[in-house]
Protein backbone atom coordinates (compact mmCIF):
# COMPACT_ATOMS: atom_id res chain seq x y z
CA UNK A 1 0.00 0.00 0.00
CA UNK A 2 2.83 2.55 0.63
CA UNK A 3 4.57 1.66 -1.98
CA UNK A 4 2.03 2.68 -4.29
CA UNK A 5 1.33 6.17 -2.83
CA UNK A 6 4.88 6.84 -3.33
CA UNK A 7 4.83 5.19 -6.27
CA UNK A 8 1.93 7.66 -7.44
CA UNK A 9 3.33 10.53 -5.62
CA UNK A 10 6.41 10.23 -8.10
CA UNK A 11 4.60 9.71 -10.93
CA UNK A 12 2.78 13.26 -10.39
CA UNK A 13 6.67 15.06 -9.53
CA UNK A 14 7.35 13.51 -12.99
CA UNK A 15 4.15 14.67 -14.72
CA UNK A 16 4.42 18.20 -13.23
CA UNK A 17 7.96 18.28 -13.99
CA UNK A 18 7.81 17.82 -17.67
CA UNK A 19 5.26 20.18 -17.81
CA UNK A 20 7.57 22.68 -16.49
CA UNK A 21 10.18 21.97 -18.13
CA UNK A 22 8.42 21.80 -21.74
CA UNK A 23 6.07 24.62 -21.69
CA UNK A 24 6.83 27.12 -18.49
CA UNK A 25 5.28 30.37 -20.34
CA UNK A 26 2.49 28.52 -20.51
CA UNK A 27 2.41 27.70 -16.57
CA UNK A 28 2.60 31.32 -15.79
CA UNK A 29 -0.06 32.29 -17.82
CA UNK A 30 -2.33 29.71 -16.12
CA UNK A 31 -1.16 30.92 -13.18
CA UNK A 32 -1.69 34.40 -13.68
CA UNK A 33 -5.55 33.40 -14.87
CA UNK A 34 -5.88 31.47 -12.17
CA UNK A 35 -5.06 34.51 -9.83
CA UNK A 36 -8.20 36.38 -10.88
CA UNK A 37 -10.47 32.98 -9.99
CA UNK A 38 -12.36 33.45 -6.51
CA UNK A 39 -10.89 31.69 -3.94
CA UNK A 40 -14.10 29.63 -3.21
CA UNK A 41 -14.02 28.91 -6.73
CA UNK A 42 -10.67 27.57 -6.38
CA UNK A 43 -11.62 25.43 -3.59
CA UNK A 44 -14.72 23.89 -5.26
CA UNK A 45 -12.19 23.18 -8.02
CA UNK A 46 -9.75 21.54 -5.69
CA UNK A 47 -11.66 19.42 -3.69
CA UNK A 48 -13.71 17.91 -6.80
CA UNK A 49 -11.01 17.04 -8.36
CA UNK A 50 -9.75 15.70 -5.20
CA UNK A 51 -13.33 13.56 -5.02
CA UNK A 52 -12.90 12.64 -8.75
CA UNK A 53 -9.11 11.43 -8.58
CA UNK A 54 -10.27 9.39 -5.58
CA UNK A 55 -13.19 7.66 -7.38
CA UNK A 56 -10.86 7.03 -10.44
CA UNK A 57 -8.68 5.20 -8.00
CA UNK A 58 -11.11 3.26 -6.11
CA UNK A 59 -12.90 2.31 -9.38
CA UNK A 60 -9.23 1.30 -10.96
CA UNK A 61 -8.64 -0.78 -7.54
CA UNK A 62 -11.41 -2.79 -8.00
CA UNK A 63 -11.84 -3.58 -11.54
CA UNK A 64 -8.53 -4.09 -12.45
């Protein structure tokens, strides 16, 4: 079990670093759009996808 959670945690460090590394103007203009976003609407944003990711895995645990 905790090898997988690290397992996933550095797959995500490799994901967000390639994106990064391969398009960085484009991080700081998402960034910069994201900065005029309400912070509620931010948080809505964070913890569905938070809900969704979690659902993904739970579904992926037990079907495959």
């Amino acid at each position: 079990m905790i090898s997988t959670l690290i397992w996933g945690v550095g797959l995500v460090l490799v994901i967000e670093g390639l994106v990064y590394a391969l398009a960085p103007l484009f991080v700081e203009n998402m960034l910069r759009q994201m900065s005029e976003i309400p912070v509620k609407s931010r948080r809505i944003f964070g913890v569905s996808s938070a809900l969704l990711g979690a659902v993904i895995l739970h579904m992926v645990e037990r079907f495959f």
